[in-house]
N, C-alpha and C. Protein backbone atom coordinates (compact mmCIF):
# COMPACT_ATOMS: atom_id res chain seq x y z
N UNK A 1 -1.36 -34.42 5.23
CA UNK A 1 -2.31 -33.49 5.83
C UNK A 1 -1.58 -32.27 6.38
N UNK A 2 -0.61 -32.25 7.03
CA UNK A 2 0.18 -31.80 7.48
C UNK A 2 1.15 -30.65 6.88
N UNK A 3 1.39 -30.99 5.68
CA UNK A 3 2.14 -30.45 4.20
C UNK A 3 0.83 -29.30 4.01
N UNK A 4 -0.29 -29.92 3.69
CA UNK A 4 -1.38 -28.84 3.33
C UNK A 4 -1.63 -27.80 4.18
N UNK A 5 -1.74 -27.92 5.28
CA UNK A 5 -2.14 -26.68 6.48
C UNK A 5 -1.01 -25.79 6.30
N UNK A 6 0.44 -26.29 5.89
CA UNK A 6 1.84 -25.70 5.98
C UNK A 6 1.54 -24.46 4.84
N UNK A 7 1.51 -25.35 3.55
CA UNK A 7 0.93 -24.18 2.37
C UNK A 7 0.08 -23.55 2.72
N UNK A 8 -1.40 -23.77 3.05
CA UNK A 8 -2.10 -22.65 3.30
C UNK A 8 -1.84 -21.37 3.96
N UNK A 9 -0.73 -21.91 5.08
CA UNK A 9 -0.06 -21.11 5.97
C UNK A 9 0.57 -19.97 5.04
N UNK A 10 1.89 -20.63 4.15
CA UNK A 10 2.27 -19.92 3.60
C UNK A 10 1.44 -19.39 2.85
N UNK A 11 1.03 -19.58 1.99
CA UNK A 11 0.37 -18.50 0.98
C UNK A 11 -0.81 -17.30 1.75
N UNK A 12 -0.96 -17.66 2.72
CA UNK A 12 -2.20 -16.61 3.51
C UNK A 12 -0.99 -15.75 4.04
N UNK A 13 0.79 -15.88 4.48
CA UNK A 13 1.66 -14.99 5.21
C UNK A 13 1.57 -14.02 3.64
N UNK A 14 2.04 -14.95 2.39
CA UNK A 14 2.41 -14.09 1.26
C UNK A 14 1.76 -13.64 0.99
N UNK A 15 0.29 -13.29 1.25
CA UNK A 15 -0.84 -12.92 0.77
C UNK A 15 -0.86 -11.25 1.63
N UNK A 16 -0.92 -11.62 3.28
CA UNK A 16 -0.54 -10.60 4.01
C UNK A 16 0.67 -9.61 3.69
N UNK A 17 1.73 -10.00 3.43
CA UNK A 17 3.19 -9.05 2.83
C UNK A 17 2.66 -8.30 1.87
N UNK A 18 1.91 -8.74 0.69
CA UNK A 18 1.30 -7.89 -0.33
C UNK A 18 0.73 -6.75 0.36
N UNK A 19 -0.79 -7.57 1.22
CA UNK A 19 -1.23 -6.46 1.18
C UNK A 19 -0.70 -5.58 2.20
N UNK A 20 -0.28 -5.77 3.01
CA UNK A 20 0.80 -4.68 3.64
C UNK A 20 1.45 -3.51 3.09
N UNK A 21 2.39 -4.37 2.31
CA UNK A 21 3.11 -3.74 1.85
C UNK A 21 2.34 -2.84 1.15
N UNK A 22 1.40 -2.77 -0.03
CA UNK A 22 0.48 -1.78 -0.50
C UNK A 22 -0.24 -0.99 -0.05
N UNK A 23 -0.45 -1.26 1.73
CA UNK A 23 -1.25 -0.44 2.37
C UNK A 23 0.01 0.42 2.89
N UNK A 24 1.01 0.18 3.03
CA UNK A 24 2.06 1.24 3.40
C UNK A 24 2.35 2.47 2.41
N UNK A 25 2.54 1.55 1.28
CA UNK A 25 2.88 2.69 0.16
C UNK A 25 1.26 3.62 0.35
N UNK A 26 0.27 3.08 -0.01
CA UNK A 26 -0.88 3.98 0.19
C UNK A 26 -1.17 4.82 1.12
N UNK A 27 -0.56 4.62 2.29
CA UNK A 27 -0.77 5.80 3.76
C UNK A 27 0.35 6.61 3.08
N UNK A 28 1.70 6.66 2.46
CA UNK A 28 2.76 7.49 2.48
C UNK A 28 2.21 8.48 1.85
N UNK A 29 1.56 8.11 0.57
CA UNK A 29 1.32 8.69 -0.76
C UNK A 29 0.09 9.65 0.08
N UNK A 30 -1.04 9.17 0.55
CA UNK A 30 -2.04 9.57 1.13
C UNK A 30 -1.27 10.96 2.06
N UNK A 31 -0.32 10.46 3.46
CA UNK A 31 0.14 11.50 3.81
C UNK A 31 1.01 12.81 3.23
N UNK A 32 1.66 12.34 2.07
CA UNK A 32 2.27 13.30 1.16
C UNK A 32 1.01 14.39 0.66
N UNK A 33 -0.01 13.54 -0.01
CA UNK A 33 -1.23 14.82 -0.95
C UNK A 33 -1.89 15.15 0.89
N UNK A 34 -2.09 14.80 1.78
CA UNK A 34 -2.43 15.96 2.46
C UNK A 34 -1.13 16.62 2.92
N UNK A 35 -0.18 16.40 3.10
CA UNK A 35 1.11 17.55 3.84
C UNK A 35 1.34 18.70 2.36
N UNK A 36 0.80 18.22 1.19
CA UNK A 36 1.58 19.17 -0.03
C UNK A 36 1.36 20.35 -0.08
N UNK A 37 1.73 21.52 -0.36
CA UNK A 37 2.13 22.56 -0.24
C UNK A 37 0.94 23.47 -1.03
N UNK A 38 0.87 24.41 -0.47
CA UNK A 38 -0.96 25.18 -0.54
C UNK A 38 -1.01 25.63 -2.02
N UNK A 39 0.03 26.48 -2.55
CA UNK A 39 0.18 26.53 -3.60
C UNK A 39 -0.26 25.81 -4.97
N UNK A 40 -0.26 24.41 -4.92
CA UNK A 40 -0.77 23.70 -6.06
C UNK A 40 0.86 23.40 -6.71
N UNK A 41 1.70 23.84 -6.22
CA UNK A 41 3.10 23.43 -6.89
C UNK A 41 3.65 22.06 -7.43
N UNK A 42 3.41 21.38 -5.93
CA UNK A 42 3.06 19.99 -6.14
C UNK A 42 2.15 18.59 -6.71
N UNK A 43 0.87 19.84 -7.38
CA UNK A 43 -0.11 18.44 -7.47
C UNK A 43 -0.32 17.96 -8.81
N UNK A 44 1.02 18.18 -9.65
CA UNK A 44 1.46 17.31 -10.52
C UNK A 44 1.85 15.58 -10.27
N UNK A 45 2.35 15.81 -8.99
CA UNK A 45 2.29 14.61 -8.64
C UNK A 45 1.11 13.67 -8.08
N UNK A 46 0.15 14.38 -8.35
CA UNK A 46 -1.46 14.20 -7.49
C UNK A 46 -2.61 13.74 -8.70
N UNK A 47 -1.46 13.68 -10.27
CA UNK A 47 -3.09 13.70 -10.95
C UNK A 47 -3.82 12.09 -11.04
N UNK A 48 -3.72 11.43 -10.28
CA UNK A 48 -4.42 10.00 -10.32
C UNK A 48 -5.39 10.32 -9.77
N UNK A 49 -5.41 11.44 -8.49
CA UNK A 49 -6.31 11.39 -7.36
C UNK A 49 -7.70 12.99 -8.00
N UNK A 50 -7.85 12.94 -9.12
CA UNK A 50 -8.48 13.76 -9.75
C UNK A 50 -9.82 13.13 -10.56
């Protein structure tokens, strides 16, 4: 019984690291296309968000 609560444990921490981790990369990326530069120089790197 004991073993089982342990896994669930784990896999709900590994579950959290994912999505973490993806919500980090997504605020960076997010703060990059608003800080980018007025010009349009940069939003080659922007064409997903089109």
């Amino acid at each position: 019984m004991d073993l089982a609560i342990l896994l669930v444990y784990i896999g709900l921490f590994i579950i959290t690291l994912i999505l973490g981790f993806a919500s980090i990369k997504y605020f960076i990326t997010m703060w990059k296309f608003k800080n980018r530069k007025k010009d349009g120089s940069e939003d080659n790197n922007f064409k997903r968000f089109d």
